[in-house]
N, C-alpha and C. Protein backbone atom coordinates (compact mmCIF):
# COMPACT_ATOMS: atom_id res chain seq x y z
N UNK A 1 0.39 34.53 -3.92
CA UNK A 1 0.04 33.16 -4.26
C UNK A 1 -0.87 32.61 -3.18
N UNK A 2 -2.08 31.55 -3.76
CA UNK A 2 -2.63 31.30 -2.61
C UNK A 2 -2.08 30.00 -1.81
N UNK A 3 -2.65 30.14 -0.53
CA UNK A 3 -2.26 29.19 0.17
C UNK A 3 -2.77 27.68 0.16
N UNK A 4 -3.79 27.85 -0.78
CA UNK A 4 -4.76 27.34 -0.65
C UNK A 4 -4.97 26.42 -2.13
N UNK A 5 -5.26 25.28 -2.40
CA UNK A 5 -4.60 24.49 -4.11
C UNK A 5 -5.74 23.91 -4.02
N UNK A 6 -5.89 24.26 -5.75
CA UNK A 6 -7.51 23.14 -5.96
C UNK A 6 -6.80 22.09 -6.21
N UNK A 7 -8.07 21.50 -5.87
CA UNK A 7 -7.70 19.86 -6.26
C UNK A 7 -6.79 19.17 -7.32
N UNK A 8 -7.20 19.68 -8.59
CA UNK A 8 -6.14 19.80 -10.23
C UNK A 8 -4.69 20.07 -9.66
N UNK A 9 -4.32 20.58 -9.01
CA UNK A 9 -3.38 21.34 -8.67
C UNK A 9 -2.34 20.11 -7.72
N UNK A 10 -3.19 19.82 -6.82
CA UNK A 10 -2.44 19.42 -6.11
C UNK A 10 -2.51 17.78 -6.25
N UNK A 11 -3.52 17.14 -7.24
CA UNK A 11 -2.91 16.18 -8.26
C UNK A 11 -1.85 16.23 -8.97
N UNK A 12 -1.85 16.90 -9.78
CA UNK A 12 -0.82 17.21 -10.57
C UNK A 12 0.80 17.50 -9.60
N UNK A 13 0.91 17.88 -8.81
CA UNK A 13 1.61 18.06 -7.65
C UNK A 13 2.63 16.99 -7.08
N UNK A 14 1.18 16.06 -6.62
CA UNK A 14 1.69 15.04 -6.36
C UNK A 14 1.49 13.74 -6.96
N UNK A 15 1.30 13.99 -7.67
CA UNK A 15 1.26 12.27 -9.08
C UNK A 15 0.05 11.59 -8.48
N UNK A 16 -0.48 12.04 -7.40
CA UNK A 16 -1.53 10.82 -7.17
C UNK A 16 -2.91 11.56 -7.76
N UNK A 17 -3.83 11.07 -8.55
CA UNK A 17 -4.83 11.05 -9.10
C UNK A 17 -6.42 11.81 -8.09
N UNK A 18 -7.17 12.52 -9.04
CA UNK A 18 -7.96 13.35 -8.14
C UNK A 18 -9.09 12.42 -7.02
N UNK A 19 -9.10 11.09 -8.09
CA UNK A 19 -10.10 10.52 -7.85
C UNK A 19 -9.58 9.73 -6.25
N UNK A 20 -8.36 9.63 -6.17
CA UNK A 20 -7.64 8.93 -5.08
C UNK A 20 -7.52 10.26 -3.95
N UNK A 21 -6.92 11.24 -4.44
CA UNK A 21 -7.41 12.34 -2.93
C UNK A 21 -8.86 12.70 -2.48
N UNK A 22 -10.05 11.93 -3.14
CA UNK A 22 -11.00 12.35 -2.62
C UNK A 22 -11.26 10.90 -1.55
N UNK A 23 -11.02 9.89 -2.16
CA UNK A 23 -10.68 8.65 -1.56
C UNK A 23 -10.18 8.92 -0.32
N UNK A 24 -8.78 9.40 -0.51
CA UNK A 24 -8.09 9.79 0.99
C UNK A 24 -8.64 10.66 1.79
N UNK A 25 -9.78 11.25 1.25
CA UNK A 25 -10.13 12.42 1.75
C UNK A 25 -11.51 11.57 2.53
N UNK A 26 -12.30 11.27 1.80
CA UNK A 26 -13.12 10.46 2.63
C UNK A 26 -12.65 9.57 3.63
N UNK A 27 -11.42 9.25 3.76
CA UNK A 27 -11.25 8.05 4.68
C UNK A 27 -10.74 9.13 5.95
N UNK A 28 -10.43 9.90 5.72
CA UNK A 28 -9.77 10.70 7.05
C UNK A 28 -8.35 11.17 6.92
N UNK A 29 -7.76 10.32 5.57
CA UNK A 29 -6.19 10.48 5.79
C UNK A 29 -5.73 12.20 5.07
N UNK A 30 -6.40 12.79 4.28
CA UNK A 30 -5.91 14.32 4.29
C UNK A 30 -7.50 15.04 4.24
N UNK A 31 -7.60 16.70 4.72
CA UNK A 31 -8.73 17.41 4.97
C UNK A 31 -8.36 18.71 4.09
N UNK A 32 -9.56 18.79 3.46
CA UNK A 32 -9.51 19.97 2.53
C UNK A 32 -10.80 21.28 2.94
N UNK A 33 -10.38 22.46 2.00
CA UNK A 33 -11.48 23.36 2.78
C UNK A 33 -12.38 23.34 1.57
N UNK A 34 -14.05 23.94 1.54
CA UNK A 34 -14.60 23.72 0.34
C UNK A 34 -14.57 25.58 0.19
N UNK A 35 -14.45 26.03 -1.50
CA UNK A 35 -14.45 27.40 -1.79
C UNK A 35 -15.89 27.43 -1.82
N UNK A 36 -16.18 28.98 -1.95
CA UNK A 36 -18.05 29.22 -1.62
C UNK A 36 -18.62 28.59 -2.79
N UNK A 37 -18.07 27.98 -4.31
CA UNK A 37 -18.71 26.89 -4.99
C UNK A 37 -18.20 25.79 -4.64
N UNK A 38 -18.05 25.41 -3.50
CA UNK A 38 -18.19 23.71 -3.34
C UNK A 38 -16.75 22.89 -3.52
N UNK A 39 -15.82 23.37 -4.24
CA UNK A 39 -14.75 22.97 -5.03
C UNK A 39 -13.48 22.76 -3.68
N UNK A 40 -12.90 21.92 -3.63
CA UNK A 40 -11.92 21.03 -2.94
C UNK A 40 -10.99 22.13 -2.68
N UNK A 41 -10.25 22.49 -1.70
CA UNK A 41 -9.07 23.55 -1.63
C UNK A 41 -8.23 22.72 -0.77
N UNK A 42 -6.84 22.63 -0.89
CA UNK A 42 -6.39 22.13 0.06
C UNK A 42 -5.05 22.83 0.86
N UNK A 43 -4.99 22.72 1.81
CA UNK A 43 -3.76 23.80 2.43
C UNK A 43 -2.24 22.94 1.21
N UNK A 44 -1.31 23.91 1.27
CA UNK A 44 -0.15 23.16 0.83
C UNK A 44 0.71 22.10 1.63
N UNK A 45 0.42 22.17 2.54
CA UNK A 45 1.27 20.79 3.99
C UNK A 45 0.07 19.50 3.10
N UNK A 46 -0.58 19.52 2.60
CA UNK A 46 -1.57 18.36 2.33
C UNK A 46 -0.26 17.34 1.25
N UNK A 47 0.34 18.16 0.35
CA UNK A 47 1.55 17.75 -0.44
C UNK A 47 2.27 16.33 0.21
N UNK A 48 3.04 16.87 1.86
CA UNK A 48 3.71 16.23 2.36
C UNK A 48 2.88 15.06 2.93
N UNK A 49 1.50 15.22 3.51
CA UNK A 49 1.15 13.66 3.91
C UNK A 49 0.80 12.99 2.68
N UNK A 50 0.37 13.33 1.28
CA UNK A 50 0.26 12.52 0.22
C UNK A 50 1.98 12.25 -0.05
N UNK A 51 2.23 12.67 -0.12
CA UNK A 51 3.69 11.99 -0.28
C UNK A 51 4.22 10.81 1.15
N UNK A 52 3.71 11.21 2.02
CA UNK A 52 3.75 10.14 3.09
C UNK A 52 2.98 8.62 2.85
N UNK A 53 1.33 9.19 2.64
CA UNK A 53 0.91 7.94 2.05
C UNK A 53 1.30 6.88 0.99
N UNK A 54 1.34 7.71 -0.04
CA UNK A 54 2.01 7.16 -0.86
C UNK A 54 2.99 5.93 -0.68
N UNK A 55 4.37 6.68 0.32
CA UNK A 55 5.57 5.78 0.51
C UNK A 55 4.86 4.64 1.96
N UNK A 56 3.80 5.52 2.06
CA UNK A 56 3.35 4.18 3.37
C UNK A 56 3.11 2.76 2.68
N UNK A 57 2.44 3.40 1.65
CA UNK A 57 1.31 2.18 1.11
C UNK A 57 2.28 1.66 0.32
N UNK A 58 3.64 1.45 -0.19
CA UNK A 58 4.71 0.97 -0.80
C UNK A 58 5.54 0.44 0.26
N UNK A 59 5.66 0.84 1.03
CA UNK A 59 6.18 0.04 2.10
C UNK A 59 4.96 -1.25 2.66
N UNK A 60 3.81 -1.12 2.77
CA UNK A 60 2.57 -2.20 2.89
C UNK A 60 2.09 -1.98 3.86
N UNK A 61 2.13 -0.30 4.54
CA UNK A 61 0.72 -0.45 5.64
C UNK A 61 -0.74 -0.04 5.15
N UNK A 62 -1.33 -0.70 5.67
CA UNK A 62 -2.64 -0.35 5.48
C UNK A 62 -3.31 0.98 5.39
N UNK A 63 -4.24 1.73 5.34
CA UNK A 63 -4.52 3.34 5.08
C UNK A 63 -5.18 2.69 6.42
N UNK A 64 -5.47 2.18 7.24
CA UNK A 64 -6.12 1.81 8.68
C UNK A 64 -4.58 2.35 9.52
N UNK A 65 -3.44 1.34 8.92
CA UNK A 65 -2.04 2.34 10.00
C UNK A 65 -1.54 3.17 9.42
N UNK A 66 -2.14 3.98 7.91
CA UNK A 66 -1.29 4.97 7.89
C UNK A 66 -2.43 6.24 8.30
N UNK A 67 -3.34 6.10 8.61
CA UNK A 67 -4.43 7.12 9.57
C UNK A 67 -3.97 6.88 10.62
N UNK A 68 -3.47 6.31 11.33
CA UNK A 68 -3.09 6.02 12.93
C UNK A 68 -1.92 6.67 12.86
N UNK A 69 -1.15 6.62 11.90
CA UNK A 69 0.54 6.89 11.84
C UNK A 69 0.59 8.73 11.54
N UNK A 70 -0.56 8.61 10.52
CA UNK A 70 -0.75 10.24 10.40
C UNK A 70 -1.37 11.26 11.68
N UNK A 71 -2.43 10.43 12.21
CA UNK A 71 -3.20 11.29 13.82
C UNK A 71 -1.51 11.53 14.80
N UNK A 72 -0.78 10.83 14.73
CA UNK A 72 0.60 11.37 15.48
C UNK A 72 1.02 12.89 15.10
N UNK A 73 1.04 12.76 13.70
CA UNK A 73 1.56 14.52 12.93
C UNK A 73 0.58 15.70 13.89
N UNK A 74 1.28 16.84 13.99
CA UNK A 74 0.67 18.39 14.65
C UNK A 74 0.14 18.77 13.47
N UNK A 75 -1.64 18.41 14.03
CA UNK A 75 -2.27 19.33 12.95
C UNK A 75 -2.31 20.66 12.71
N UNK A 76 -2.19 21.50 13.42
CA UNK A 76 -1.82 22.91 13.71
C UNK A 76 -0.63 23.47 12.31
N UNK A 77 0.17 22.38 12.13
CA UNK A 77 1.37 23.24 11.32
C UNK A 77 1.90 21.76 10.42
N UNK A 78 2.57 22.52 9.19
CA UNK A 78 3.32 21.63 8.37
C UNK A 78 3.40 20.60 9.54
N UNK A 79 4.14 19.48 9.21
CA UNK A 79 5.48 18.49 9.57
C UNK A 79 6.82 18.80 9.58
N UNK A 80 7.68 18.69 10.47
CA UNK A 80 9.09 18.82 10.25
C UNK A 80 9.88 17.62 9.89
N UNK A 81 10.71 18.15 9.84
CA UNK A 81 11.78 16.50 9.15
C UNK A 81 11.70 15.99 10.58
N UNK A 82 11.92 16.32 11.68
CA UNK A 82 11.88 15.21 13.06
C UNK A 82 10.38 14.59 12.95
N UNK A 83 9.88 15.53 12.62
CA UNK A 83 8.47 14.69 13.09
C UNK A 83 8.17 13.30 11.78
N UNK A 84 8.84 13.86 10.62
CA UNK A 84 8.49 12.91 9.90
C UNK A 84 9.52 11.54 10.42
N UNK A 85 10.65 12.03 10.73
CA UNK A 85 11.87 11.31 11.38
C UNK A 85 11.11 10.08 12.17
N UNK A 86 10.47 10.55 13.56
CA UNK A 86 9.86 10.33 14.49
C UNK A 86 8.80 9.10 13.71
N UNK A 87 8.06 9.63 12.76
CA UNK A 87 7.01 8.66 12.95
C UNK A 87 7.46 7.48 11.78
N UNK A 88 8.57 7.86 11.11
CA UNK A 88 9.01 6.66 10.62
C UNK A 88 10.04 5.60 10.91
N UNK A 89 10.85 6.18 12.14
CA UNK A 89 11.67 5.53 12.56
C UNK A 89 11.51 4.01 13.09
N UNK A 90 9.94 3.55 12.98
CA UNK A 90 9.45 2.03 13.60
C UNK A 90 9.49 1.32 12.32
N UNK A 91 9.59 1.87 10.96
CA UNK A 91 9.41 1.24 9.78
C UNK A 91 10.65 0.68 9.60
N UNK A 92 11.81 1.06 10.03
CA UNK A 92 12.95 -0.19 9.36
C UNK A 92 13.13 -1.47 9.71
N UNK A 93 12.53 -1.78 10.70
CA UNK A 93 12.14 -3.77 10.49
C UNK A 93 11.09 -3.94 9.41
N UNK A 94 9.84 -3.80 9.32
CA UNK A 94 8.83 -3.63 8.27
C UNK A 94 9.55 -3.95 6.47
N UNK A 95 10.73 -2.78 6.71
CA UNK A 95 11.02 -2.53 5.04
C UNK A 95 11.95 -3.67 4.57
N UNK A 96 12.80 -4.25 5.93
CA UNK A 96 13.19 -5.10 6.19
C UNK A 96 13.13 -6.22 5.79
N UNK A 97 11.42 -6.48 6.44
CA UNK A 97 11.00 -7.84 6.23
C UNK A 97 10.30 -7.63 4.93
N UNK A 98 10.10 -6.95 4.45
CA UNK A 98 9.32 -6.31 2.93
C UNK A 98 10.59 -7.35 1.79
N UNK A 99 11.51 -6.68 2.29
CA UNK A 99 12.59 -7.01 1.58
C UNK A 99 13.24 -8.51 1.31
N UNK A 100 13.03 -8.95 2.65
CA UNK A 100 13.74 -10.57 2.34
C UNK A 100 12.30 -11.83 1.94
N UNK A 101 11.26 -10.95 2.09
CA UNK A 101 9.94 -11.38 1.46
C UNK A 101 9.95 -11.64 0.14
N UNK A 102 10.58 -9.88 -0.68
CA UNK A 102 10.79 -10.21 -2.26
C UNK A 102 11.55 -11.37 -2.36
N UNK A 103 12.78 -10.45 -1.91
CA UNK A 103 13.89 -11.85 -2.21
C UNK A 103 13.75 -13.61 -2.55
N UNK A 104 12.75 -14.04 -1.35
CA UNK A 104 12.46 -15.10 -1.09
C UNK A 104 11.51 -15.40 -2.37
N UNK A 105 10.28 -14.55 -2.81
CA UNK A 105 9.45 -14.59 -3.98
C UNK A 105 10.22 -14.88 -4.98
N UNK A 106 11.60 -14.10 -5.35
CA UNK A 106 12.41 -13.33 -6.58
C UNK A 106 13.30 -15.23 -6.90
N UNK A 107 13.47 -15.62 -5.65
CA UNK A 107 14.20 -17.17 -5.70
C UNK A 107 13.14 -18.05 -6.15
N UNK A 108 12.20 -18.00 -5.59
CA UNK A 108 11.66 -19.13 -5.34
C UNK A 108 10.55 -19.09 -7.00
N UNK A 109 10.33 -17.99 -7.81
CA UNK A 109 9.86 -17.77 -9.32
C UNK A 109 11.35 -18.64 -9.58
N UNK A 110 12.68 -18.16 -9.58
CA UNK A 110 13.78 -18.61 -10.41
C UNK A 110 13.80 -19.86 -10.63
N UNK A 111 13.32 -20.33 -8.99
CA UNK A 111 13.46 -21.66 -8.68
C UNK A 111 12.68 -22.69 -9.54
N UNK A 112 11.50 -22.00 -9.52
CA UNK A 112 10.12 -22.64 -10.15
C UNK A 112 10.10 -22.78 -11.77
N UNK A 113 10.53 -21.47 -12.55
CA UNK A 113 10.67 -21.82 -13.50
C UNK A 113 11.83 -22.04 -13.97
N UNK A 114 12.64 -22.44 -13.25
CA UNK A 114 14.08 -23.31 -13.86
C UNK A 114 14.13 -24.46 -13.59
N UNK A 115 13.11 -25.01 -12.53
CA UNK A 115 12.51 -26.59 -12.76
C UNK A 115 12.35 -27.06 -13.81
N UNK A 116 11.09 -26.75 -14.71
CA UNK A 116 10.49 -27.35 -15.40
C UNK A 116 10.01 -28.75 -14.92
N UNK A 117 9.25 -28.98 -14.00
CA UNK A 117 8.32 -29.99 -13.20
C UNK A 117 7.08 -29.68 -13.42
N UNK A 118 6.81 -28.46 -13.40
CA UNK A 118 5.03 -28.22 -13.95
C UNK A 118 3.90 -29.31 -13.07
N UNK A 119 4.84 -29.50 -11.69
CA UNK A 119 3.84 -30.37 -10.81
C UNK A 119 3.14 -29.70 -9.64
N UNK A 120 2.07 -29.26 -9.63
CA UNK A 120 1.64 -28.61 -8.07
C UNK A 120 1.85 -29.43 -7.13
N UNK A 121 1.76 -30.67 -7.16
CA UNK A 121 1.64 -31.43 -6.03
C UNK A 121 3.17 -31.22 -5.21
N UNK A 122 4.06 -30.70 -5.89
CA UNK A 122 5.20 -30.50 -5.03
C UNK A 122 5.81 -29.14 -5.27
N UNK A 123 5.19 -28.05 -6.20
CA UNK A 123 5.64 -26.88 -5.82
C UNK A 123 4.98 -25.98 -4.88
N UNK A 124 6.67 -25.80 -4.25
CA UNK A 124 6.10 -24.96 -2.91
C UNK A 124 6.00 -23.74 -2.92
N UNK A 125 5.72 -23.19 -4.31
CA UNK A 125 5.22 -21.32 -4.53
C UNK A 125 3.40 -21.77 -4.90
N UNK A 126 3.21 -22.48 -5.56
CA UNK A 126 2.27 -22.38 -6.18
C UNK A 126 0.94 -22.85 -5.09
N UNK A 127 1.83 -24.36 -4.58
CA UNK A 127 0.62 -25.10 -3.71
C UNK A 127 1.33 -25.64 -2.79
N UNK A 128 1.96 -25.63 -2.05
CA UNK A 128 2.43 -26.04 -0.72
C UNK A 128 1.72 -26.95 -0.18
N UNK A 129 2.62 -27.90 0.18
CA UNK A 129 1.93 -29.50 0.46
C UNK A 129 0.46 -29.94 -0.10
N UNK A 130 0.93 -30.02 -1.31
CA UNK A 130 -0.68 -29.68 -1.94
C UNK A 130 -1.78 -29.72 -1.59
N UNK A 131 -2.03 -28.57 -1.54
CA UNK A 131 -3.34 -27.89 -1.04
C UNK A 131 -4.30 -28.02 -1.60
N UNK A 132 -3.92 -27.69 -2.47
CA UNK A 132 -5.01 -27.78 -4.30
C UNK A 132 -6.13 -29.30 -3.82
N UNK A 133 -5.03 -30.07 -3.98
CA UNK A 133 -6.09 -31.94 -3.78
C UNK A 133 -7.13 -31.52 -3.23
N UNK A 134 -7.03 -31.03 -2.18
CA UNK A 134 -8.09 -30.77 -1.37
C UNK A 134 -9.49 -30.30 -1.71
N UNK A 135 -9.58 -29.64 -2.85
CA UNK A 135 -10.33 -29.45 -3.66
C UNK A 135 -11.01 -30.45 -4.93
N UNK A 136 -10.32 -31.33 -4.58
CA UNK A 136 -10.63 -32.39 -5.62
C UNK A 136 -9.24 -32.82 -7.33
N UNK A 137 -10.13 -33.95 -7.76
CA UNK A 137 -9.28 -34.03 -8.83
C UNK A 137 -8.81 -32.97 -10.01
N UNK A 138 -8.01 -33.29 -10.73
CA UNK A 138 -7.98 -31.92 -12.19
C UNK A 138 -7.39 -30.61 -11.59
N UNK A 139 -6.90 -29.96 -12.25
CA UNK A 139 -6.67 -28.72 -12.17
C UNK A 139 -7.39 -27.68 -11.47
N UNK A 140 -7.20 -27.58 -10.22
CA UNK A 140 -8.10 -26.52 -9.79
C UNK A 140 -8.17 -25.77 -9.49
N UNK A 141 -6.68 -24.75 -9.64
CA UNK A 141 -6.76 -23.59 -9.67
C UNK A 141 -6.78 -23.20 -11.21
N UNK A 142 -7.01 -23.90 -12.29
CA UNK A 142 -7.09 -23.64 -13.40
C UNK A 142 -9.12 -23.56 -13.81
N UNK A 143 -9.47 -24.42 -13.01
CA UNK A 143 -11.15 -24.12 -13.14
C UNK A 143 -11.73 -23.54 -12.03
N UNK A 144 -11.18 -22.34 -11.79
CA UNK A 144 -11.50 -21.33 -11.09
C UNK A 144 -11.57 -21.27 -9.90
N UNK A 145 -11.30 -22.57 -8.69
CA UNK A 145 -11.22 -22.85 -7.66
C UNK A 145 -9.83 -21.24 -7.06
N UNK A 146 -10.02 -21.05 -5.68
CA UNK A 146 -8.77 -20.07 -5.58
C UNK A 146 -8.23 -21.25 -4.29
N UNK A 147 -6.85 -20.70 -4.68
CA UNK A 147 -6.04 -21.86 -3.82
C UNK A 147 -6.22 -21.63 -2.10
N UNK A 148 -6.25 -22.91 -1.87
CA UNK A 148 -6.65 -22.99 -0.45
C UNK A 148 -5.98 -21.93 0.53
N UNK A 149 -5.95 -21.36 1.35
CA UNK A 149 -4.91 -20.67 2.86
C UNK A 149 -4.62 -21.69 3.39
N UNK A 150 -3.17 -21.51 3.66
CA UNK A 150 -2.76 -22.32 4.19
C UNK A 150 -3.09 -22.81 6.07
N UNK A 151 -2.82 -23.76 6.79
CA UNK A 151 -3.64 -23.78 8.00
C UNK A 151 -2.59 -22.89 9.05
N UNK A 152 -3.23 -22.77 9.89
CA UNK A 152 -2.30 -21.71 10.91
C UNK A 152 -2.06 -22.54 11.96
């Protein structure tokens, strides 16, 4: 068997799409070899950092920290479970705060539509201390205005 997986292959592999490992591939985050027609080969360890990315980018780092998070891995050889251990062990505050983020979203929809107020000027998911005004009279995130950032 070869060591070596075309591209088809190692889509299919790993659920993520060809057009997205060339993506990853251009950005730096996995490296493939080209066969003497040109065609994508990739070692089989390529599996495990697409499966890394993947759960990176679901957890919400950027492909900017999950290239930083990946340059840690020994390029020389697979990954081991320590090493994967190792470089994820900084993520459980992250998933953490991922988490009481939903939560807070998951209330604050319940909240909103079990009002029935349908007022921006005082909902605090939609427009927080209304922001919107600021933009003028009427509806304005309804005529295409995007809602203000809030100030820091």
């Amino acid at each position: 068997m070869s060591t070596l997986l075309p591209i088809g292959e190692v889509a299919r592999r790993s659920g993520v799409a060809a057009s997205a490992l060339r993506f990853y591939e251009e950005r730096g985050l996995i490296q493939s070899e080209r066969a003497g027609s040109g065609h994508r080969r990739y070692p089989r360890p390529v599996l495990r950092r697409i499966a890394f990315i993947v759960f990176a980018q679901r957890i919400g780092l950027t492909l900017e920290e999950i290239g930083a998070e990946l340059a840690k891995l020994p390029p020389d050889r697979a990954p081991t479970r320590g090493d994967w251990a190792r470089l994820s062990s900084s993520w459980s505050g992250r998933i953490d705060e991922r988490i009481a983020e939903l939560v807070r979203l998951k209330e604050g929809l319940t909240e909103c539509i079990g009002c029935g107020c349908l007022s921006l000027d005082r909902c605090k998911l939609a427009n927080p201390d209304d922001r919107a005004a600021r933009g003028g009279p009427g509806p304005r995130y309804w005529v295409a205005d995007r809602p203000v950032a809030p100030a820091r």
